[in-house]
Protein backbone atom coordinates (compact mmCIF):
# COMPACT_ATOMS: atom_id res chain seq x y z
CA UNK A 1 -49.11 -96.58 -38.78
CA UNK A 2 -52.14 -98.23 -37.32
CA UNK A 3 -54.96 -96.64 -35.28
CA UNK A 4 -54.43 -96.10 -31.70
CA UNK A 5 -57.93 -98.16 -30.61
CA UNK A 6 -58.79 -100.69 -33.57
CA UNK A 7 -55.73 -101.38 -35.47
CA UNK A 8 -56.72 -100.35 -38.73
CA UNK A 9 -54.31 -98.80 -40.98
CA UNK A 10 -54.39 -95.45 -41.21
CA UNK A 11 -54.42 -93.72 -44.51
CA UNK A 12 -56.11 -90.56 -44.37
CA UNK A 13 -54.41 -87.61 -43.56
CA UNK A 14 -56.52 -84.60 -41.70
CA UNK A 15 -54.39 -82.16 -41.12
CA UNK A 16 -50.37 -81.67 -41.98
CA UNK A 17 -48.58 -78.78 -39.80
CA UNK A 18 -45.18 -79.39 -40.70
CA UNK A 19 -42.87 -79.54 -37.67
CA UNK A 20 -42.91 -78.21 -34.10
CA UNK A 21 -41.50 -78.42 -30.92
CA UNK A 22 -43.94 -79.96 -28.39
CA UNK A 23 -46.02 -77.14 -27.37
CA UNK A 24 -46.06 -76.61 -23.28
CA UNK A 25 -41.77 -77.00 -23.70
CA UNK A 26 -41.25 -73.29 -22.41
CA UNK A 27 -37.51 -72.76 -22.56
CA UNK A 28 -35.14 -71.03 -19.95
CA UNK A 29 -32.23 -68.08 -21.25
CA UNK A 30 -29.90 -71.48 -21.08
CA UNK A 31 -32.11 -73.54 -23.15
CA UNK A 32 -32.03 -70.95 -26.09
CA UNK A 33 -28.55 -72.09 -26.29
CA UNK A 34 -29.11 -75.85 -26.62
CA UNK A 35 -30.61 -77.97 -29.62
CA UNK A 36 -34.36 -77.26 -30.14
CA UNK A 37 -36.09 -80.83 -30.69
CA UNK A 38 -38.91 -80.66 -33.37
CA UNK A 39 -41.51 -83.08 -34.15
CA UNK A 40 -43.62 -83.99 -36.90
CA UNK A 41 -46.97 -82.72 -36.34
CA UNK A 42 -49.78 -84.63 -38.62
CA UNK A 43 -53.00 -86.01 -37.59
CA UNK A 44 -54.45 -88.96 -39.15
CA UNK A 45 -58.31 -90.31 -38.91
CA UNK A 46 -59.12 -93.65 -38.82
CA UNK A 47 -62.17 -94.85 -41.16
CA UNK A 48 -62.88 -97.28 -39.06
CA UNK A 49 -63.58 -96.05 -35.61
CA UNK A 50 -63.39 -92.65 -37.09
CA UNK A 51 -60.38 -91.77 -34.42
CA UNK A 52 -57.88 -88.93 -34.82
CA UNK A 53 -54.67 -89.07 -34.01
CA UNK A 54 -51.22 -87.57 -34.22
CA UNK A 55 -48.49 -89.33 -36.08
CA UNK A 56 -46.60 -91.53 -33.83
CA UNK A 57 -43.17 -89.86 -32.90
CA UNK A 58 -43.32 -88.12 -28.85
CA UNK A 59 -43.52 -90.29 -25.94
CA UNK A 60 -45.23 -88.72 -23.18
CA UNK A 61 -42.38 -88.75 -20.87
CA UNK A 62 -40.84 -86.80 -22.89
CA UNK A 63 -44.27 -83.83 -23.15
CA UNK A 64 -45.41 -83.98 -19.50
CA UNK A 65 -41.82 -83.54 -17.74
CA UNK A 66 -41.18 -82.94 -14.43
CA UNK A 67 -40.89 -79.09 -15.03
CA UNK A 68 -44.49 -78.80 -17.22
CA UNK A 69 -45.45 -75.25 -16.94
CA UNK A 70 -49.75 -75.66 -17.30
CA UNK A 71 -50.93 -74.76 -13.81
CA UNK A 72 -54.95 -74.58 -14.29
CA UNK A 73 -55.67 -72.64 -11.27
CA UNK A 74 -54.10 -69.59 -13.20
CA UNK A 75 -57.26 -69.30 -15.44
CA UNK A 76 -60.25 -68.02 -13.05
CA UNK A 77 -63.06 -68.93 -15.37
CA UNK A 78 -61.70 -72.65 -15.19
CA UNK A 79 -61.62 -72.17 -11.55
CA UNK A 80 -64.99 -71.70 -11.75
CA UNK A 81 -66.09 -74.23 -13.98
CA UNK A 82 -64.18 -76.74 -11.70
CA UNK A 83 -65.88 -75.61 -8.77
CA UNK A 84 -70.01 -75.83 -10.29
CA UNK A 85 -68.89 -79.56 -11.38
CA UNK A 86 -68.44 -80.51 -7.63
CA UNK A 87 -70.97 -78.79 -6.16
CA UNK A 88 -72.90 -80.84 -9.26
CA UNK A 89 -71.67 -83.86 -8.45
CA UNK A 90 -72.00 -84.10 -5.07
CA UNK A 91 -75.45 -83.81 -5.11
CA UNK A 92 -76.15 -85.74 -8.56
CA UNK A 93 -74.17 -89.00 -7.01
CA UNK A 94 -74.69 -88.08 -3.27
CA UNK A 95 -70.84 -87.90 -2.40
CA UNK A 96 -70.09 -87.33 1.02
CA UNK A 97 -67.33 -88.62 4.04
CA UNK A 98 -67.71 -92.22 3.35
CA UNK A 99 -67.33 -91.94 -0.65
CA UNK A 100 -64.11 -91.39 -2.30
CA UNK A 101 -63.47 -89.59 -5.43
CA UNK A 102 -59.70 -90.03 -7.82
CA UNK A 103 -58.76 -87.38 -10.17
CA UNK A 104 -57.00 -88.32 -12.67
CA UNK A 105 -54.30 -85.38 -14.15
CA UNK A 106 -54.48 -83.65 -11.13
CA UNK A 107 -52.50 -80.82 -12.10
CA UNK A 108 -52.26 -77.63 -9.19
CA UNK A 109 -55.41 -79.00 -7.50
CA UNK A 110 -57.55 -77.06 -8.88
CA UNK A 111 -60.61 -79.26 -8.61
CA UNK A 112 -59.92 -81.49 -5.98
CA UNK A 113 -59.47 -78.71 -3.35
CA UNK A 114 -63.47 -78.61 -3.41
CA UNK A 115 -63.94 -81.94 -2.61
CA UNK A 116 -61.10 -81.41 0.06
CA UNK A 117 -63.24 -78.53 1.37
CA UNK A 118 -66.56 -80.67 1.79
CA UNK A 119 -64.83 -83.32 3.68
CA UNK A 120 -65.12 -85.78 0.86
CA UNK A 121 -62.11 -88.16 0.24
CA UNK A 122 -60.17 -88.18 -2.98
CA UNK A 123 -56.96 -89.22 -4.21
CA UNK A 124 -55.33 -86.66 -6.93
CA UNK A 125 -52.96 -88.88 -10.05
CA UNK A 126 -50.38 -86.28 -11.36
CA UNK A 127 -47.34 -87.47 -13.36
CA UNK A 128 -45.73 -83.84 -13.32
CA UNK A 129 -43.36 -82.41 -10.45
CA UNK A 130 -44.78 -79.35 -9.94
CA UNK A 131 -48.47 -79.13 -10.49
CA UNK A 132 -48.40 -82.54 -7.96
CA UNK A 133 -46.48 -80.30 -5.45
CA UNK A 134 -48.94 -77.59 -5.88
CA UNK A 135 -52.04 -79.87 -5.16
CA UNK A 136 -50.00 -81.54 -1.96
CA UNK A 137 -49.91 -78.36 -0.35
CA UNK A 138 -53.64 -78.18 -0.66
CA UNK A 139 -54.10 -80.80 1.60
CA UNK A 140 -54.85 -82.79 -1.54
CA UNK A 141 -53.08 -86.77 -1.26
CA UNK A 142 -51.32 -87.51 -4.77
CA UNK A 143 -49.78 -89.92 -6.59
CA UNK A 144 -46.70 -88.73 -8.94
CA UNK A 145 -47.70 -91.39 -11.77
CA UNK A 146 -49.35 -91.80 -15.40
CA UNK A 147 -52.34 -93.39 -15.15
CA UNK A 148 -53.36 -97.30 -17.00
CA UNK A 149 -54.52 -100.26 -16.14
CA UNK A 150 -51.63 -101.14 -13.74
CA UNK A 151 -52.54 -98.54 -11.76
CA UNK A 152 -56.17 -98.96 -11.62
CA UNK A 153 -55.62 -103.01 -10.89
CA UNK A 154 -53.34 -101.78 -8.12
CA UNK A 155 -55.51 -99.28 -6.87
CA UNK A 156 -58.65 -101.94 -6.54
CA UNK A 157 -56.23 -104.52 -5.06
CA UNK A 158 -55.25 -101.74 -2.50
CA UNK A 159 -59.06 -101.62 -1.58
CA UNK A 160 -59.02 -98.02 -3.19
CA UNK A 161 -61.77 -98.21 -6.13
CA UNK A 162 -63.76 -95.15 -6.28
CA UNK A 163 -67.01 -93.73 -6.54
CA UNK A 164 -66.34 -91.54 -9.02
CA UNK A 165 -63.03 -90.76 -11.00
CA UNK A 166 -62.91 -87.27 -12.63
CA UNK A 167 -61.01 -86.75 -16.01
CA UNK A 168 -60.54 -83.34 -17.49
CA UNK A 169 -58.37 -82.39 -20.38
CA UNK A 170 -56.36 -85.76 -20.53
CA UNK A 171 -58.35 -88.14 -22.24
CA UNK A 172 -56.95 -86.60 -25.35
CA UNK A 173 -53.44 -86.59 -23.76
CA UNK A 174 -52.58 -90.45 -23.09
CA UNK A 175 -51.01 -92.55 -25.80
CA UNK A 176 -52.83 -95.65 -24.96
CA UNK A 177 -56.28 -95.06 -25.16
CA UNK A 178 -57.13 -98.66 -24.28
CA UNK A 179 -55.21 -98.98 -21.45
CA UNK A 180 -56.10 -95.78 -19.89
CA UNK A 181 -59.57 -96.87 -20.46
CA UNK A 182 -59.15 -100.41 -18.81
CA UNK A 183 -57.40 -98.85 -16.03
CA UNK A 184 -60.69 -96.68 -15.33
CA UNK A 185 -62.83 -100.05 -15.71
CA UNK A 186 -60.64 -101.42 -12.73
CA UNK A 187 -60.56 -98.35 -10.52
CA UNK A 188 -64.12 -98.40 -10.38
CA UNK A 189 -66.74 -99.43 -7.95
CA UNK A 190 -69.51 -101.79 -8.85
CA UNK A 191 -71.91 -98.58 -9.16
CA UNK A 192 -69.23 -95.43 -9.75
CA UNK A 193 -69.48 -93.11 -12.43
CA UNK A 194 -66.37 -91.32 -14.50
CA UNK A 195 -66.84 -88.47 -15.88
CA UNK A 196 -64.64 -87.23 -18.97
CA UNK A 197 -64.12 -83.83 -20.33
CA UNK A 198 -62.27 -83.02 -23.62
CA UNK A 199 -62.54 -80.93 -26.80
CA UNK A 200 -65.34 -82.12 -28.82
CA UNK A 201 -63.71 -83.25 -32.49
CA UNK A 202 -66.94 -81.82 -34.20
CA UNK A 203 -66.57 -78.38 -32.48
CA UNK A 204 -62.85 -78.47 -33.92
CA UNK A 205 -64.03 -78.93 -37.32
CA UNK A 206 -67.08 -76.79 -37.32
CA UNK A 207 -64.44 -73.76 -36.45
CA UNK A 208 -61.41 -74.64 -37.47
CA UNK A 209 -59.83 -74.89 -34.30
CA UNK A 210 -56.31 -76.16 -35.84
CA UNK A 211 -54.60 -74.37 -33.02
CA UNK A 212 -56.03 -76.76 -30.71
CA UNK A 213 -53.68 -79.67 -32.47
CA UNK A 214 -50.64 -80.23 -30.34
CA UNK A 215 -48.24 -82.90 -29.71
CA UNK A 216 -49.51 -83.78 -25.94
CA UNK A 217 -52.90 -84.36 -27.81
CA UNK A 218 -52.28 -87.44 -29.16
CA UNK A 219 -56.34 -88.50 -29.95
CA UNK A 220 -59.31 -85.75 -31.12
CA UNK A 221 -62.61 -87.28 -29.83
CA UNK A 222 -65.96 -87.71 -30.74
CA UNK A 223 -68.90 -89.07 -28.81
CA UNK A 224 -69.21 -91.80 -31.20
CA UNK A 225 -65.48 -93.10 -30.77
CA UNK A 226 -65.45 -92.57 -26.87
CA UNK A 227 -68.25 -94.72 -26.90
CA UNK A 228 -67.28 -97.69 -29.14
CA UNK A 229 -63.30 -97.05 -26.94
CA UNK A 230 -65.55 -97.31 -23.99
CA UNK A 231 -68.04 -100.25 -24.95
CA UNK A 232 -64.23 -102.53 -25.34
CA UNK A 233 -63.44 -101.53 -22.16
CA UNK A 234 -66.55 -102.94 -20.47
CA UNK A 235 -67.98 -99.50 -19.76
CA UNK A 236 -70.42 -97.48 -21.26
CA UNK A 237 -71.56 -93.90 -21.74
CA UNK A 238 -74.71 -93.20 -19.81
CA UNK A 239 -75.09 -89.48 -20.28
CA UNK A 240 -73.14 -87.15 -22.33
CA UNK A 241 -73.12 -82.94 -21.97
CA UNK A 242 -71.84 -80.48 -23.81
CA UNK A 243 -69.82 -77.51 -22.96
CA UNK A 244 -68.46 -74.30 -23.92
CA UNK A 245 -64.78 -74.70 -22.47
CA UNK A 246 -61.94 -75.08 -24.76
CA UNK A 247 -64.33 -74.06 -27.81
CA UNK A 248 -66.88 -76.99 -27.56
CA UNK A 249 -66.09 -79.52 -24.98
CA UNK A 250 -68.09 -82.88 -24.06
CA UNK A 251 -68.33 -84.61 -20.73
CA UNK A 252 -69.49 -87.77 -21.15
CA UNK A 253 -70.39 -89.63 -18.06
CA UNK A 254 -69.54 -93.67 -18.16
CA UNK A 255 -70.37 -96.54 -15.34
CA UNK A 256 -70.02 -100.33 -15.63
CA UNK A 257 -71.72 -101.89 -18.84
CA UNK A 258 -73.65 -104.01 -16.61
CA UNK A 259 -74.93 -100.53 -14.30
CA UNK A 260 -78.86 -100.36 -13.61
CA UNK A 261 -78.65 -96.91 -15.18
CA UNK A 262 -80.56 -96.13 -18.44
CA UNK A 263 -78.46 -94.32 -20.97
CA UNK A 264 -80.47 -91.03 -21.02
CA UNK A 265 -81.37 -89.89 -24.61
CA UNK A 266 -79.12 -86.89 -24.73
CA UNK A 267 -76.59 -89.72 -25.89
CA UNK A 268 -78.66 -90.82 -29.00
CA UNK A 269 -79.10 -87.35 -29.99
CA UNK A 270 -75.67 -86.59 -30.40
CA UNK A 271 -74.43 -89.94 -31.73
CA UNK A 272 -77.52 -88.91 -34.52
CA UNK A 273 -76.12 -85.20 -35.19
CA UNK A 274 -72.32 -86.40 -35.08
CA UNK A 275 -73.60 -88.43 -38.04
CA UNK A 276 -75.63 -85.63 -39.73
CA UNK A 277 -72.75 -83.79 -39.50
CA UNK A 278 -70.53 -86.38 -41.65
CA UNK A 279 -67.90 -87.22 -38.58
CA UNK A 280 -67.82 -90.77 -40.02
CA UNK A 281 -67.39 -89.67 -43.68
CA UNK A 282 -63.95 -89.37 -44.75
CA UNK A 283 -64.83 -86.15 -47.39
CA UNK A 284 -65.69 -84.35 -43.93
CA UNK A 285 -61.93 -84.57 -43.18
CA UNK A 286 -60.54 -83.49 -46.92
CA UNK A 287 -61.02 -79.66 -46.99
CA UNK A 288 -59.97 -78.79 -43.15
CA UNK A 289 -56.11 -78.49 -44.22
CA UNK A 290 -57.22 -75.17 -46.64
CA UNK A 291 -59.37 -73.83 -44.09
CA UNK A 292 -56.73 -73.75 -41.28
CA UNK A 293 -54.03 -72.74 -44.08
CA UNK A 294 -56.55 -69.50 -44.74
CA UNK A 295 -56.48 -69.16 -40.79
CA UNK A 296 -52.43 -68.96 -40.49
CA UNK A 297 -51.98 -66.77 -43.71
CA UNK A 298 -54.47 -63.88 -42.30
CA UNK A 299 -52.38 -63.96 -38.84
CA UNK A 300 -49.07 -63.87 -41.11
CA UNK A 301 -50.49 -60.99 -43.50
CA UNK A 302 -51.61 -58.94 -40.52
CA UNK A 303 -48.77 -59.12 -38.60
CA UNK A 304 -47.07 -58.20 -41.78
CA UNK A 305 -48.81 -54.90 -41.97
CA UNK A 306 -48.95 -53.55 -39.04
CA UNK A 307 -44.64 -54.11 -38.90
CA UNK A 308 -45.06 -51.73 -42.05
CA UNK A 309 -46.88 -49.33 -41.13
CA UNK A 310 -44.88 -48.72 -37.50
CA UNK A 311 -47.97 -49.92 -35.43
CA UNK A 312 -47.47 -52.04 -31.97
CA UNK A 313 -48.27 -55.88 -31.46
CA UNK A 314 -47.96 -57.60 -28.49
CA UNK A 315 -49.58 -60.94 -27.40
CA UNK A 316 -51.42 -62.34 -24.35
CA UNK A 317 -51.29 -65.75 -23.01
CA UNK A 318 -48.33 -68.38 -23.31
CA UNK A 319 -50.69 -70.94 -24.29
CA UNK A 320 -50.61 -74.21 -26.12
CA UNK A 321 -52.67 -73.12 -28.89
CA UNK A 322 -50.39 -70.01 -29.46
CA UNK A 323 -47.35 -72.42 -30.10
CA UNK A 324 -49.17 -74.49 -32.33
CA UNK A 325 -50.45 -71.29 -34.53
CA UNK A 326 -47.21 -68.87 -34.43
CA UNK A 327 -45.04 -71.65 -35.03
CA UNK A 328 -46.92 -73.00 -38.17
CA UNK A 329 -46.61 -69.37 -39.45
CA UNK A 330 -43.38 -68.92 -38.77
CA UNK A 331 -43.67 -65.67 -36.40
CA UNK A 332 -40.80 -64.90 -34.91
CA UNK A 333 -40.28 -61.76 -32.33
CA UNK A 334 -39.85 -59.64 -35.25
CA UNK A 335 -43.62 -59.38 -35.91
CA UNK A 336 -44.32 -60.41 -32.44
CA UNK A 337 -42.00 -59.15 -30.12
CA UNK A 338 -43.37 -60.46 -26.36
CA UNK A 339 -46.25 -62.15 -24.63
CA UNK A 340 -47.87 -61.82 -21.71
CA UNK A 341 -49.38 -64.32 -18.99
CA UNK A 342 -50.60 -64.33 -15.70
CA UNK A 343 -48.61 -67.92 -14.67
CA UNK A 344 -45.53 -67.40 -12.79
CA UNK A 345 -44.28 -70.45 -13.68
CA UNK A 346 -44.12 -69.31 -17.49
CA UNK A 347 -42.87 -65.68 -16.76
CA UNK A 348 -39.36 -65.33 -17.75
CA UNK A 349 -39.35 -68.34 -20.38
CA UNK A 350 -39.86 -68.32 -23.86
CA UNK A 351 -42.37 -69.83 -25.92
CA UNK A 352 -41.05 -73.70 -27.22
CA UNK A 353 -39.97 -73.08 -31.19
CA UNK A 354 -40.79 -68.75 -31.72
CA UNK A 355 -38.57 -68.03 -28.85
CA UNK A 356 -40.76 -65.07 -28.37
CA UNK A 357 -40.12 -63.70 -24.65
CA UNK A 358 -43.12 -64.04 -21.68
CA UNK A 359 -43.36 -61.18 -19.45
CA UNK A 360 -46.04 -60.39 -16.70
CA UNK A 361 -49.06 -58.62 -17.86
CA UNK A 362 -48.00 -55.37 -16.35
CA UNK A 363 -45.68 -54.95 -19.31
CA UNK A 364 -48.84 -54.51 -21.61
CA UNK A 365 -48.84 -51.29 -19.50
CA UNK A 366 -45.22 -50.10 -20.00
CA UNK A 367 -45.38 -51.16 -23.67
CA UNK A 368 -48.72 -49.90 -24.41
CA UNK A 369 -49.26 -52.15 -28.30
CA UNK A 370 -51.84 -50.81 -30.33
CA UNK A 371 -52.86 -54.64 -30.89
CA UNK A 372 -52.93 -57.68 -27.87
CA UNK A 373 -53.50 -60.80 -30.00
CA UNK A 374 -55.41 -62.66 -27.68
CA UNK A 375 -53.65 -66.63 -28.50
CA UNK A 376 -55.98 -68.53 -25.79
CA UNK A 377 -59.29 -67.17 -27.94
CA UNK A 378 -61.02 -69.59 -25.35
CA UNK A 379 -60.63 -67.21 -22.97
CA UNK A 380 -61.00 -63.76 -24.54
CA UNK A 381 -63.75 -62.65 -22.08
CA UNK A 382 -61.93 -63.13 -19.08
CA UNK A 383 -58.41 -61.90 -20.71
CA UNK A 384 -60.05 -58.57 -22.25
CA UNK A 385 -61.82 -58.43 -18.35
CA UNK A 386 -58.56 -58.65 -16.94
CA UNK A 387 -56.43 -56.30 -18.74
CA UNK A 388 -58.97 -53.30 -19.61
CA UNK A 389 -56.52 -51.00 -19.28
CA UNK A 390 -55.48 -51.44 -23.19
CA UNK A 391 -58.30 -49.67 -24.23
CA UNK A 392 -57.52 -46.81 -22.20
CA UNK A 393 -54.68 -45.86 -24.87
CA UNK A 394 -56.63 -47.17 -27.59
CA UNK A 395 -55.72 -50.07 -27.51
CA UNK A 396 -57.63 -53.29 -29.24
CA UNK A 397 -57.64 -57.19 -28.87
CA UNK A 398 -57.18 -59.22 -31.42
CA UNK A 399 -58.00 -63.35 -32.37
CA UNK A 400 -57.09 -65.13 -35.21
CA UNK A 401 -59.72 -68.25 -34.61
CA UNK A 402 -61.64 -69.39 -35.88
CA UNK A 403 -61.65 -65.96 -38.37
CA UNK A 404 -59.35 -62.85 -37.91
CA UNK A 405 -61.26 -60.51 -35.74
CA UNK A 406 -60.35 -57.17 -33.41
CA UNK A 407 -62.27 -55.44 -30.98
C-alpha cells in the first residue's frame, strides 16, 4: 500500500487493532440477525510526509450511509463551540449579506444555522440523508454530495466560489486527501480563507488516544503534513490554532498561495515543536501499540471485577470512540450490559460489533449502576453535568483514556 498524499510505500505500522465493524454502523433488532461486516483496522505512517493512515479496505459510501446516526447538535458544548467560531469569523473576515460562506460536512446544521441567523449566505455539503434533512429544515440550502474537486470546479463554474469554506471533523474523514484539497483550491475566491478543524496527531500520541482510530478516519494529521498536502494544492496555511475539542484539535486557517497575507508565526512555532516532539521520527511511532494495549487491558480487568464482585456498570454515550475501545477488548453486554445517549437517532440501536443495547439516559435512573463509564471522555464535563443524578445513589463516572480513572 502506498501513502494516501505522496505515494511512498508504506512500511511502518503504528497501530494494529485487529478487526472491527465500522464504528458509527448502529444496528436495528433486524440487523442483529444479518451478517456483521468487519474490517481490518491498522494504521500505517508514512516516512515521507509523515501521514497516517488506515489500511485501505472501506469505501466511504459504504461508512457515511444514508442512515449515519452522528447528529452534532446533540452535544451542547459543540453547540457552543460552533457558535463562538461564527461570531469569530464574522468579524475576523468581515462576513456579511453580500459574502457567502460553504460548509463542507454539514451534518444537522449545527453551524451553519448561525450564519443563517446573521443574514449571511452559505451553502451546507452533506453526503448523509438525514443530518442533510435536519440542516434543510433550518432554513439551511444543501447539497446531498461528497465533496472533491468536481464539485468545487462545478461550484466556481456555477459562479458559487466562496469567501470562506468551513471544515470541521472531515478532513480526517475523506479518502482522497488530494482531491478534497484541490476541490477547496477551486471553491475559493481570489482572497477566501478555509478554515479546518481535526484531531491534532500529536495530541493522539501524547495521550494515547487509540480510541480516536476508526474506520471513517481514514488520515491522522499533523500541522506539518496539512501543510506540505496544502502547499500541492496551491494553498497554504496562514495561521494555525489549537483547541481543546476532541482531546487536542487544530484549526488551521489556509488562503491562496499567492494571498497578500503573512503567515503569522503561530505556524512556525508549531511546525518547530511538532519536530521537538519527534512527529517525523519513525521511533516516535514504535511504542504507541503497548501503550494503547495497557489502555484496553485496564478497561477489560475492571470490568472483570466489578462482574465478580456483584457491582453495577453501565455506560454513557454511543460514541465512535466507544466502538473502537469495547470492541478491541472484546466487551460484550455481559460486562457491559447497556449504554446511554442523548441522540434519538441512536436510541433503540445497538452499538456496530458489541451489540450492547442504547437506551435514553433516563434509564441510568431506573438502573441506578454503581459505575457510568463515560466512552466520549471528550466530553466528561458536560456528560457528568448532565446526568448528576448518579451521584445521588452513589454513584461514580468512570474513563478509561488516556489512564483508567473514576470520580
Amino acid at each position: 500500500m502506498n501513502c494516501r498524499h505522496c505515494q511512498h510505500p508504506l512500511q511502518h505500522v503504528f497501530l494494529d487493532l485487529g478487526f472491527a465493524p465500522p464504528s458509527n454502523a448502529y444496528l436495528t433488532p433486524d440487523d442483529l440477525r444479518a451478517p456483521e461486516t468487519w474490517y481490518p483496522l491498522k494504521l500505517y505512517v508514512c516516512a515521507h510526509c509523515w501521514l497516517v493512515q488506515t489500511e485501505d479496505y472501506a469505501r466511504a459510501d459504504e461508512l457515511f450511509r444514508h442512515d449515519y446516526a452522528y447528529f452534532s447538535s446533540t452535544s451542547t458544548t459543540w453547540l457552543e463551540h460552533a457558535r463562538r467560531y461564527v461570531e469569530a469569523m464574522r468579524e475576523r473576515l468581515v462576513l456579511g449579506p453580500h459574502s457567502f460562506v460553504i460548509e463542507v460536512a454539514a451534518n444537522d446544521g449545527y453551524l451553519l444555522k448561525n450564519f443563517v441567523a446573521a443574514g449571511v449566505p452559505c451553502l451546507g455539503i452533506e453526503p448523509t440523508a438525514g443530518t442533510a434533512a435536519a440542516a434543510e429544515q433550518l432554513g439551511i440550502p444543501v447539497l446531498r454530495e461528497f465533496f472533491g474537486e468536481r464539485l468545487g470546479q462545478k461550484l466556481a463554474a456555477d459562479g458559487r466560489r466562496a469567501d470562506l469554506i468551513v471544515g470541521n471533523n472531515v478532513y480526517a474523514h475523506v479518502p482522497d486527501i488530494n482531491d478534497f484539497t484541490r476541490g477547496l483550491k477551486a471553491a475559493l475566491k481570489p482572497g477566501g480563507t478555509i478554515t479546518l478543524e481535526f484531531p491534532h496527531l500529536m495530541r493522539l500520541i501524547e495521550h494515547t488516544q487509540f480510541d480516536t482510530v476508526y474506520h471513517e478516519h481514514f488520515s491522522y494529521l499533523s500541522l506539518y503534513t496539512v501543510s506540505r498536502i496544502f502547499q500541492a494544492a496551491g494553498l497554504r496555511v496562514c495561521d494555525v490554532e489549537e483547541l481543546p475539542t476532541h482531546g487536542g484539535s487544530l484549526r488551521v486557517h489556509g488562503c491562496h498561495v499567492e494571498d497578500v497575507r503573512v503567515t503569522t508565526s503561530a505556524v512556525a512555532a508549531l511546525l518547530e515543536e511538532e519536530s521537538r516532539r519527534g512527529l517525523q521520527t519513525v521511533n516516535t511511532y514504535a511504542g504507541f501499540q503497548a501503550r494503547a494495549d495497557r489502555i484496553k487491558d485496564d478497561l477489560l480487568l475492571f470490568l472483570i471485577e466489578q462482574k465478580r464482585i456483584g457491582k453495577k456498570v453501565a455506560a454513557y454515550g454511543a460514541a465512535a470512540k466507544g466502538n473502537t475501545l469495547l470492541n478491541y477488548a472484546g466487551v460484550k453486554r455481559d460486562l457491559l450490559p447497556f449504554v446511554c445517549d442523548a441522540a434519538p437517532a441512536k436510541q433503540g440501536k445497538y452499538l456496530p460489533g458489541s451489540h450492547i443495547p442504547i437506551f435514553s439516559p433516563s434509564v441510568l435512573l431506573e438502573h441506578q449502576p454503581d459505575y457510568v463509564v463515560i466512552l466520549p471522555w471528550n466530553l466528561r464535563d458536560e456528560v457528568m453535568a448532565q446526568n448528576a443524578a448518579v451521584r445521588d445513589w452513589g454513584g461514580r463516572f468512570v474513563t478509561a483514556v488516556p489512564g483508567l480513572t473514576w470520580v
